[in-house]
Protein backbone atom coordinates (compact mmCIF):
# COMPACT_ATOMS: atom_id res chain seq x y z
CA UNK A 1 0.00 0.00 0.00
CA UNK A 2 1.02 3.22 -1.00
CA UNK A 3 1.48 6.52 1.18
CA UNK A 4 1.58 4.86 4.73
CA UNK A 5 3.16 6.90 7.38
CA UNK A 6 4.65 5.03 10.87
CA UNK A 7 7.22 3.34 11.49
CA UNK A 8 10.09 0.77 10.50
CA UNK A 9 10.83 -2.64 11.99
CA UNK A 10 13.96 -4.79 10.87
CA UNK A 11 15.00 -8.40 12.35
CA UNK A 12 17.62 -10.63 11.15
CA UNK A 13 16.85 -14.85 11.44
CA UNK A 14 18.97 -17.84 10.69
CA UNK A 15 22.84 -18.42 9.73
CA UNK A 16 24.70 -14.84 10.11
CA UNK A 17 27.26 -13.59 6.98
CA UNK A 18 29.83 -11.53 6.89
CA UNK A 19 27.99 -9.15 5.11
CA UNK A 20 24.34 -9.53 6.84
CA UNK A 21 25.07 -6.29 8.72
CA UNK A 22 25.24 -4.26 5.16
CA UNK A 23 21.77 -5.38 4.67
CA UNK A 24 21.20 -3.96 7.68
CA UNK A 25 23.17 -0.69 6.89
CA UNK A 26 20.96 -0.51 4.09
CA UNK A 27 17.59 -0.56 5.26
CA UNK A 28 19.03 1.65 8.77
CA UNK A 29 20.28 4.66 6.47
CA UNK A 30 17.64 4.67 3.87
CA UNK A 31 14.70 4.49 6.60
CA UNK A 32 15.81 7.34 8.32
CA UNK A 33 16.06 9.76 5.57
CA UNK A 34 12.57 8.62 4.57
CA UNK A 35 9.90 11.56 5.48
CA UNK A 36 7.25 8.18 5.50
CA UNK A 37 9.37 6.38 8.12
CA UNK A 38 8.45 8.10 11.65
CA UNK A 39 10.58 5.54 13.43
CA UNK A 40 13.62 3.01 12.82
CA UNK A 41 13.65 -0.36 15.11
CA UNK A 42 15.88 -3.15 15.17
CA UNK A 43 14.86 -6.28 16.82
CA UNK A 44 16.75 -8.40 19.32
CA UNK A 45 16.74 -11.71 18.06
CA UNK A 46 14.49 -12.01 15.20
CA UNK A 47 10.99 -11.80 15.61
CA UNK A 48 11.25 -13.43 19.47
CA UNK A 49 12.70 -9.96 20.08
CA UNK A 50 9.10 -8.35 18.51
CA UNK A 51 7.31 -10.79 20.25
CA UNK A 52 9.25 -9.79 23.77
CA UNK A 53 8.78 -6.46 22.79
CA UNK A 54 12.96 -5.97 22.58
CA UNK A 55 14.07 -4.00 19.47
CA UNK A 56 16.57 -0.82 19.60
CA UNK A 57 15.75 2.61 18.26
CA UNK A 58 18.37 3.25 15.38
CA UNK A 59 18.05 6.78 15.95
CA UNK A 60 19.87 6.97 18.41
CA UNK A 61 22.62 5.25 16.95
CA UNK A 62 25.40 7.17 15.04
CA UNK A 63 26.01 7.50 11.72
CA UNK A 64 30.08 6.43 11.79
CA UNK A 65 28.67 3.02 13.98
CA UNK A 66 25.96 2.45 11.04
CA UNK A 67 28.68 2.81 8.07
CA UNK A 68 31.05 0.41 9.93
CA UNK A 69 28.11 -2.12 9.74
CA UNK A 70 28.99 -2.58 6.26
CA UNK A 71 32.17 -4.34 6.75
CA UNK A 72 31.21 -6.24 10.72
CA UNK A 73 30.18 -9.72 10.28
CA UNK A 74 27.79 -12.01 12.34
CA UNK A 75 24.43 -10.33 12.82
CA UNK A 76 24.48 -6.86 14.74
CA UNK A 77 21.09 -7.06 16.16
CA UNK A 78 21.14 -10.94 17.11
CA UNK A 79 19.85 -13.60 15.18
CA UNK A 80 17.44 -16.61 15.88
CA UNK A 81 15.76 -19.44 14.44
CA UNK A 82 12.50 -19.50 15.13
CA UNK A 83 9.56 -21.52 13.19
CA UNK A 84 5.97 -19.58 13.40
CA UNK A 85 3.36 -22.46 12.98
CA UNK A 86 0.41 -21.66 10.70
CA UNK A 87 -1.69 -19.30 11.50
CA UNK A 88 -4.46 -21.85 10.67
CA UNK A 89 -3.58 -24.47 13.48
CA UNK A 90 -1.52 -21.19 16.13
CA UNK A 91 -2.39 -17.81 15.51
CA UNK A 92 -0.88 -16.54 19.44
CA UNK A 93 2.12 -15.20 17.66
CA UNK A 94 0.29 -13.36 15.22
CA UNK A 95 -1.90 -12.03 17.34
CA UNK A 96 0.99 -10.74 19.66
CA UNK A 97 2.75 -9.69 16.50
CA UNK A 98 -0.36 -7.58 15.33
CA UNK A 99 -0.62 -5.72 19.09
CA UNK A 100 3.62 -4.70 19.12
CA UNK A 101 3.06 -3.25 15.69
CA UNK A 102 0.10 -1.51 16.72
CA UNK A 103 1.06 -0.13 19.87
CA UNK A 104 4.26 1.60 17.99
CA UNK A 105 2.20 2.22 14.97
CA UNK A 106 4.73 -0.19 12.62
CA UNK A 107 3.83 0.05 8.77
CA UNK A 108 6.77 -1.24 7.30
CA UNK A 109 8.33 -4.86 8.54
CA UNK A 110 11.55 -6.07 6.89
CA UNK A 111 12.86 -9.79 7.35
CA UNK A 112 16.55 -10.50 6.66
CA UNK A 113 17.58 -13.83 6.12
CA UNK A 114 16.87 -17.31 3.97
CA UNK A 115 14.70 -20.15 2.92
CA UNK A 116 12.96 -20.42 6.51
CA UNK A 117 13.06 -16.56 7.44
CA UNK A 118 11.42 -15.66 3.85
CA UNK A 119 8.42 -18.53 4.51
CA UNK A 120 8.01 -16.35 8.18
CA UNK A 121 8.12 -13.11 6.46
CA UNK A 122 5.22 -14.81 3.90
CA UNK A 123 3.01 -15.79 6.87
CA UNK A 124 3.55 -12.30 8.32
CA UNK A 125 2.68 -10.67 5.21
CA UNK A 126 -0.77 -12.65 4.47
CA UNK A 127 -1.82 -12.39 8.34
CA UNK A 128 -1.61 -8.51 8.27
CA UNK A 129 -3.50 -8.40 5.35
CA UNK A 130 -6.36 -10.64 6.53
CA UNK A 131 -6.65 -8.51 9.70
CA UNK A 132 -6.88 -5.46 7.74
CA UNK A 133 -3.76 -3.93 9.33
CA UNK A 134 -2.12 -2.04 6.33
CA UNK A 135 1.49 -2.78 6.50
CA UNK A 136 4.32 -3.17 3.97
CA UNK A 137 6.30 -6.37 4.50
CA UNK A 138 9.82 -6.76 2.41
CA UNK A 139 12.21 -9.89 2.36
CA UNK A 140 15.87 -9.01 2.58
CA UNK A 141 17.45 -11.67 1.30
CA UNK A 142 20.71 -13.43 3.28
CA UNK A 143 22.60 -16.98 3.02
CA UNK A 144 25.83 -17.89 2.04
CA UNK A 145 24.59 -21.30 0.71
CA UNK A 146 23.24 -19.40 -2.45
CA UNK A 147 19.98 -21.00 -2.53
CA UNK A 148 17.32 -19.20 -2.66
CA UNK A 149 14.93 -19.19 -5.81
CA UNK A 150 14.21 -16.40 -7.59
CA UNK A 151 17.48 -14.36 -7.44
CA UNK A 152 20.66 -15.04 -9.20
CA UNK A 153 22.83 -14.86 -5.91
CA UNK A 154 22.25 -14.44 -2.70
CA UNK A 155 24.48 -12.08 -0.28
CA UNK A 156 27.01 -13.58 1.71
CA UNK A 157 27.48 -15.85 -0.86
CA UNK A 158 30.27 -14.44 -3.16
CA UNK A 159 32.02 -13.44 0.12
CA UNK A 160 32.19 -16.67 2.27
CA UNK A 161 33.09 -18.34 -1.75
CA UNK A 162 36.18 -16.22 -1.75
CA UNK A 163 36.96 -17.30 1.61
CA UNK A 164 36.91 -20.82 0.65
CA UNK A 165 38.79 -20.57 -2.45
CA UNK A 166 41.69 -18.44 -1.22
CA UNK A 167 41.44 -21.24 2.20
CA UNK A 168 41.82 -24.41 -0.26
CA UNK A 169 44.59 -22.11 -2.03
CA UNK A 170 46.60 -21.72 1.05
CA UNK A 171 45.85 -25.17 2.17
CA UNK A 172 47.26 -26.67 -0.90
CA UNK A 173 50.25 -25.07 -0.86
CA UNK A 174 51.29 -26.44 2.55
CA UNK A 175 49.90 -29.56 2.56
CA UNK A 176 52.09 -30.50 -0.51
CA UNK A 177 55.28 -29.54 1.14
CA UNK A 178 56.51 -32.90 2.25
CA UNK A 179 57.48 -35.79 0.40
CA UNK A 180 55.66 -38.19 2.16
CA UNK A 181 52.13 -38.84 1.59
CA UNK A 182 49.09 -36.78 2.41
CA UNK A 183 45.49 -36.94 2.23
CA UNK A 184 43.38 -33.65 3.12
CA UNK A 185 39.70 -33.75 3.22
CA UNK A 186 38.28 -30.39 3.87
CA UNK A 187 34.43 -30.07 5.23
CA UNK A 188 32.32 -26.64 3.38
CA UNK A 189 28.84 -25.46 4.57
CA UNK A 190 25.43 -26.49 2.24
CA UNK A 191 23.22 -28.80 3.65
CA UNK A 192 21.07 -29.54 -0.07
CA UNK A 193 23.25 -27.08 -2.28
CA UNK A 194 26.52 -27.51 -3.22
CA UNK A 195 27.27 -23.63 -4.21
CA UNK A 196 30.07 -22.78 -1.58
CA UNK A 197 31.71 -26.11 -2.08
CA UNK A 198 31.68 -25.90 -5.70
CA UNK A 199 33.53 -22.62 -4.83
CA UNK A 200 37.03 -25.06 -5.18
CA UNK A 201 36.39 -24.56 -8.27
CA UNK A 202 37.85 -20.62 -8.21
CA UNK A 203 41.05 -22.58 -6.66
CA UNK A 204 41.65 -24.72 -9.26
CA UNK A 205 41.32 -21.88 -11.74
CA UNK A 206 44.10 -20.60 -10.16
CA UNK A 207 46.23 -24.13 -10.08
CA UNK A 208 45.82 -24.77 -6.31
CA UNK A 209 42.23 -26.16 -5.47
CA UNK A 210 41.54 -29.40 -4.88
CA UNK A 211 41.73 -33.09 -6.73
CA UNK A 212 38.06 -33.84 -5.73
CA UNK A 213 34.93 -31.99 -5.08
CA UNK A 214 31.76 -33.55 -3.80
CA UNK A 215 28.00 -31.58 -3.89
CA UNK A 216 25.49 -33.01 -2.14
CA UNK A 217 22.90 -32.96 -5.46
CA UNK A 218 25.03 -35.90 -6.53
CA UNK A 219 24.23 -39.33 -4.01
CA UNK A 220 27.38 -39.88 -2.51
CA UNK A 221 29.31 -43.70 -1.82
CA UNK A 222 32.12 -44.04 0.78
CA UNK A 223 33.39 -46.95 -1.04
CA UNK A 224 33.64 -44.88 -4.49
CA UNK A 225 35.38 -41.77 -2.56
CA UNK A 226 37.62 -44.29 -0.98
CA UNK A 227 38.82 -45.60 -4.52
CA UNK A 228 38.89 -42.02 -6.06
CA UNK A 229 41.45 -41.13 -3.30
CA UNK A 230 43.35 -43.82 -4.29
CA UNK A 231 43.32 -42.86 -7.83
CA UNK A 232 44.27 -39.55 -7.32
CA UNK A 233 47.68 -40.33 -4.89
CA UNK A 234 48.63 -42.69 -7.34
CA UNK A 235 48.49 -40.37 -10.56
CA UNK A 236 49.87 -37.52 -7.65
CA UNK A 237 52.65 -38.04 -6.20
CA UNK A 238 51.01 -39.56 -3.44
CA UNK A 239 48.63 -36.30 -2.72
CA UNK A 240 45.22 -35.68 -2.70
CA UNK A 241 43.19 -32.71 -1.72
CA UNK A 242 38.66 -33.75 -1.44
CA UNK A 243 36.35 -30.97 -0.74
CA UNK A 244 33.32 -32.39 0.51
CA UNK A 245 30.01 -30.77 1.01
CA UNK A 246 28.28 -30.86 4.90
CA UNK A 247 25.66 -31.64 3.36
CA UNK A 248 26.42 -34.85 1.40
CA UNK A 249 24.04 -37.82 1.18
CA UNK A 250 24.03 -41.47 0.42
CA UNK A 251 21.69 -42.96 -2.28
CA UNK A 252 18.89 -43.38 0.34
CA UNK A 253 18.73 -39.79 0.95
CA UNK A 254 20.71 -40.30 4.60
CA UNK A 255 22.93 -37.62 5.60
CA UNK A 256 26.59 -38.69 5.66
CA UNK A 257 27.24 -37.84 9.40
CA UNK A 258 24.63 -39.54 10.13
CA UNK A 259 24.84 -42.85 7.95
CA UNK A 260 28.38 -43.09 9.35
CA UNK A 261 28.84 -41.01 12.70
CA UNK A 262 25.69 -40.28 15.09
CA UNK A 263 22.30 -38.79 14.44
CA UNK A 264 22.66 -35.42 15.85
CA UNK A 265 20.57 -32.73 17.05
CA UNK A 266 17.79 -30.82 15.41
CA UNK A 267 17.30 -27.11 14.93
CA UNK A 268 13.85 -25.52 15.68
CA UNK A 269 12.90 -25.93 12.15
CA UNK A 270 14.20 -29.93 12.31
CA UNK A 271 16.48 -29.98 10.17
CA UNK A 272 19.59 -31.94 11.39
CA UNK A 273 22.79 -29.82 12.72
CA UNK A 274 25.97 -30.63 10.09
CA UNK A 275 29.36 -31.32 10.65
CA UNK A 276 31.59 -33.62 11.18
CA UNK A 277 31.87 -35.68 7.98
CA UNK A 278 35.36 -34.48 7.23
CA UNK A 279 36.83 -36.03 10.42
CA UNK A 280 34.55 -39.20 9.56
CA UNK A 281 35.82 -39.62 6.23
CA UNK A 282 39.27 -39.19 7.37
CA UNK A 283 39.07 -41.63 9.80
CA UNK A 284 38.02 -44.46 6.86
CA UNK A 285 40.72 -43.36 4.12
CA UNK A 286 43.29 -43.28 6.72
CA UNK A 287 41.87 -46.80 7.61
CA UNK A 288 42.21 -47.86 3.63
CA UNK A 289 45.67 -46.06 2.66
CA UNK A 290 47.70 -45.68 5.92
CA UNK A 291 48.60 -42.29 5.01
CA UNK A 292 48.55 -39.01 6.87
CA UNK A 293 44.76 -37.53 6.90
CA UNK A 294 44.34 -34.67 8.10
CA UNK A 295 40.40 -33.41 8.23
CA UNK A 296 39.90 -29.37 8.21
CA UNK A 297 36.21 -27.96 8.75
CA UNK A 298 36.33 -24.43 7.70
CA UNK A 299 33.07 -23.76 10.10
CA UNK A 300 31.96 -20.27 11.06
CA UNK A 301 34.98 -18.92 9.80
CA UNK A 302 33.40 -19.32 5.80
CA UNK A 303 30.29 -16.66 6.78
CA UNK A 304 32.21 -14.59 9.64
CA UNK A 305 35.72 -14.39 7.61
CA UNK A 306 34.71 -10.05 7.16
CA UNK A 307 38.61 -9.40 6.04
CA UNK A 308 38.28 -11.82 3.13
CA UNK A 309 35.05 -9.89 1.59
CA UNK A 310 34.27 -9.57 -1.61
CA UNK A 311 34.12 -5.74 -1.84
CA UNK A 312 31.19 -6.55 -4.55
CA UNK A 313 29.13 -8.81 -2.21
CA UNK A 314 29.08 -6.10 0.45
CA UNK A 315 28.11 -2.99 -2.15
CA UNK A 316 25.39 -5.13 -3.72
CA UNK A 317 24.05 -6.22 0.10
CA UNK A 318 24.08 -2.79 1.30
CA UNK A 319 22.00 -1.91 -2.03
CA UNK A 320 19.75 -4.01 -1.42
CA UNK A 321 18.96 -3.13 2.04
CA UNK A 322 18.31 0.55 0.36
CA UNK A 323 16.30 -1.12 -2.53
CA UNK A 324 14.29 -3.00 0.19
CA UNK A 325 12.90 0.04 2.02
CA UNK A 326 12.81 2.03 -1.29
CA UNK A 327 10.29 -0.90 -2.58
CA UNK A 328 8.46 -0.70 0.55
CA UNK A 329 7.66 2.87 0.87
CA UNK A 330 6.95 2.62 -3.21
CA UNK A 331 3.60 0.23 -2.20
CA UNK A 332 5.14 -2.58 -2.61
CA UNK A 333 4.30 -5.47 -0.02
CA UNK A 334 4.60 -9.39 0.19
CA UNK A 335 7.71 -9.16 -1.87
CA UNK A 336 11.74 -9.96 -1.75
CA UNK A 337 14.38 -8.31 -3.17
CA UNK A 338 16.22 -10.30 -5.79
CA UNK A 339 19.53 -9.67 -7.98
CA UNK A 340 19.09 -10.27 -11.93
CA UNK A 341 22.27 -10.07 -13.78
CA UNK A 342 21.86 -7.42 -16.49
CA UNK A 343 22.81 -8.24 -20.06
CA UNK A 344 25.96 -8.05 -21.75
CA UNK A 345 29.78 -8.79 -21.77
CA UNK A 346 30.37 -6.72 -18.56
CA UNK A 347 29.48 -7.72 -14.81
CA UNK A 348 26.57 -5.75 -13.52
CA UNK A 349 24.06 -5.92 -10.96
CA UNK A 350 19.90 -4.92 -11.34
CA UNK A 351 17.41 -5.19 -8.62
CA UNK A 352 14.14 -6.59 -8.91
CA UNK A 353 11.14 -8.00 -6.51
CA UNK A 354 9.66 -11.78 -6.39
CA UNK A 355 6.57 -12.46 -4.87
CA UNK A 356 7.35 -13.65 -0.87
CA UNK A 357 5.36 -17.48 -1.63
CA UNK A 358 7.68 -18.00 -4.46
CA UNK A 359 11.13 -17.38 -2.38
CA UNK A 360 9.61 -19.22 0.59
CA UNK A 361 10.78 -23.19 0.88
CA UNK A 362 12.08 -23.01 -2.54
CA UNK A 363 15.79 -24.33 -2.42
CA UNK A 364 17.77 -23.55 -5.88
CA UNK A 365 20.29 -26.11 -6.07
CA UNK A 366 23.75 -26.57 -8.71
CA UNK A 367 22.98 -27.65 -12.53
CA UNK A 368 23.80 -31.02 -12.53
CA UNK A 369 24.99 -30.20 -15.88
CA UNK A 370 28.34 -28.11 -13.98
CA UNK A 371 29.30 -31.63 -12.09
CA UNK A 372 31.08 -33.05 -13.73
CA UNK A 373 34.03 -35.98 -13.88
CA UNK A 374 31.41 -38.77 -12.39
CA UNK A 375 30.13 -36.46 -9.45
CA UNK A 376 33.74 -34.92 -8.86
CA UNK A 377 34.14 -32.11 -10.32
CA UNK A 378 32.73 -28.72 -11.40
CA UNK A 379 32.53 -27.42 -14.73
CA UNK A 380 34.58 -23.79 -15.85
CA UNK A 381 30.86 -22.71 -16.19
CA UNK A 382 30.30 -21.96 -12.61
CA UNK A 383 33.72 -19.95 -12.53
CA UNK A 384 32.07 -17.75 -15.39
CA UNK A 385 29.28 -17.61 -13.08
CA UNK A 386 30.91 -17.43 -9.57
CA UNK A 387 34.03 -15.32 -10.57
CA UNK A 388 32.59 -11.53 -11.28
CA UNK A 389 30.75 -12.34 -7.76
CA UNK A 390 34.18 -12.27 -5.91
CA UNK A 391 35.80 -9.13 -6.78
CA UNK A 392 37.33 -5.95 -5.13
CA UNK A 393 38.95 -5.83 -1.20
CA UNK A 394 37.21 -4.18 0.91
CA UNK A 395 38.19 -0.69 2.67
CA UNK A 396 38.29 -2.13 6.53
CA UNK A 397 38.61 0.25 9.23
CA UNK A 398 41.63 -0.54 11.40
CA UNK A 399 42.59 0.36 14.63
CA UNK A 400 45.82 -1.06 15.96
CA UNK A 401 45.94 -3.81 13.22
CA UNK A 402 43.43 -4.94 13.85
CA UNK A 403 39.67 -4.72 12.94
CA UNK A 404 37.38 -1.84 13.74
CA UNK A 405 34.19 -3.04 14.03
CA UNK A 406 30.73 -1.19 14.51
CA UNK A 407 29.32 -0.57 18.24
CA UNK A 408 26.25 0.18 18.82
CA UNK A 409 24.39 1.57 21.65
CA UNK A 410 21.64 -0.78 21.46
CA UNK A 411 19.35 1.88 23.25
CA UNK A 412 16.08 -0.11 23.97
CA UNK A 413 12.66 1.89 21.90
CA UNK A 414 9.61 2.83 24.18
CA UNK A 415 5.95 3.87 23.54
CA UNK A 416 6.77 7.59 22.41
């Protein structure tokens, strides 16, 4: 709806980035020059902080502290993951979501984060509208798994990439420094999309990534990685170097680390917590071979890793945060803010909107037609894709050496 006057209300869910805080920047700076934004809030903790009635007021904040969002990973405001049930079998949270936004007269609500976070922004969205409370709901779109449908990348994504490529980089040139033999299997994020491991790819562009590369679209068998290891020392000079997806999954659908380790815990939306099937699979080649294995999990350090950025990644993110809240005051509700890649020889960027039900759920995995080599390898056509992504360092504030990163005040909003 066009022309609504009140106030703004941002949350961040899921899996922080090291560029989720641009987003933020984004929608912080562009909502408070708006004459048809009364009030900025950020919410503690995702939309248990609306529900607690815990959110900052940004104005209070200061400008310098906003800007240095842009380059501060992990999520500024505090993240959460938190599943609203239908609205048809639990509508308490609704209902306690409708009185906050009353009581401080909110008109514009802005979720930032992925696949789960979009499908809560979508049942947001319709329940306004079916109680009549005009409101303009935006999805800001956030994951470093690259996943979600609708947009050509997502932000994070080129960022914690570059981190993994310039990782398997470094790792390959010191694990091939002895002339005895060594195995490496190194663990990436993606539990049913293989985009940030495929992201060895960029390494072996350069002529130090890794021998084998495993995406969890393509069923995976221990027995077959144990013989491609094999292969590979004995063409290699008794070196090997496997990227291997979290996220793998034998032909029956089973999670690795689960089919071989133990069934781990569940996060509030059930899906199963990763990690761990480096360390398993090094365990059975070592087993097989007798050679040195060592397992490296590149963890939180692939969506924290800020001073590896892709200066691109963290433009485009804070753009969108500005296109969000530019959308929103526009009229436009019930949508998420997508990237297109314009047309032509030369990289560039265009924003456009997808309908919130589309992006919700909808998981948009590798072409099977980039994996290549019998499910171990990637094609040069996600480098075309993937490379323009990664570009430019980013301008980090230091102090000391080290990091500056933002600090804000975190001044708690009351009924004005």
């Amino acid at each position: 709806m066009k022309g609504l006057k009140g106030a703004l209300m941002f949350a961040q869910s899921g899996g922080p980035t090291s560029v989720i805080n641009a987003s933020a920047a984004g929608v912080f700076i562009e909502g408070l020059k708006s004459e048809m934004i009364t009030e900025v809030y950020g919410a503690a903790h995702g939309i248990r902080g609306i529900l607690n009635e815990e959110f900052y007021d940004i104005s209070k904040e200061d400008m310098e502290e906003l800007l240095l969002l842009k380059n501060t990973p992990s999520s500024a405001l505090g993240s959460v993951r938190y599943k609203l049930k239908d609205a048809s079998v639990d509508d308490t949270d609704y209902k306690r979501l409708l009185e906050v936004f009353k009581k401080y007269n909110v008109r514009y609500f802005f979720y930032n984060g992925g696949n789960d976070s979009m499908d809560t922004c979508n049942k947001i969205s319709k329940y306004m509208a079916k109680s009549g409370y005009e409101m303009n709901v935006i999805g800001v779109p956030k994951t470093i798994d690259n996943d979600l449908f609708g947009t050509d990348h997502c932000p994070g994504f080129a960022s914690a990439a570059k981190y993994i490529a310039t990782s398997i980089m470094e790792i390959n040139l010191d694990a091939k420094v002895y002339d005895t033999p060594m195995i490496c299997v190194i663990e990436v994020m993606g539990r049913n999309a293989g985009w940030l491991t495929a992201a060895a790819q960029l390494a072996n562009a350069k002529g130090l990534g890794a021998d084998l590369i495993y995406l969890p679209e393509v069923a995976f068998d221990v027995n077959k990685f144990v013989a491609d290891v094999k292969d590979v020392m004995a063409k290699n000079n008794n070196k090997c170097i496997a990227v291997v997806s979290e996220g793998i999954k034998n032909a029956d659908g089973v999670l690795v680390c689960e089919a071989l380790g133990e069934a781990g815990a569940r996060d509030s939306f059930g899906h199963a917590q990763l990690g761990g099937v480096a360390a398993t699979l090094s365990n059975i080649v070592k087993a097989e071979t007798g050679s040195k294995v060592r397992a490296i999990e590149l963890s939180l350090m692939q969506r924290c890793a800020a001073h590896c950025a892709s200066a691109t990644d963290v433009e485009e993110t804070f753009e969108a945060g500005k296109q969000a809240v530019r959308a929103a005051v526009n009229g436009e509700t019930d949508k998420m803010v997508c990237y297109a890649r314009a047309e032509g020889e030369e990289y560039k960027c265009e924003y456009k909107l997808l309908p919130l039900e589309l992006a919700a759920n909808t998981e948009k995995t590798v072409p099977m037609e980039w994996i290549i080599n019998n499910g171990t390898g990637i094609s040069d056509e996600f480098v075309k894709y993937a490379l323009p992504l990664i570009q430019g360092e980013v301008n980090m504030k230091k102090e000391d050496g080290l990091p500056r990163f933002a600090k804000l005040k975190k001044v708690l909003a009351t009924k004005k």
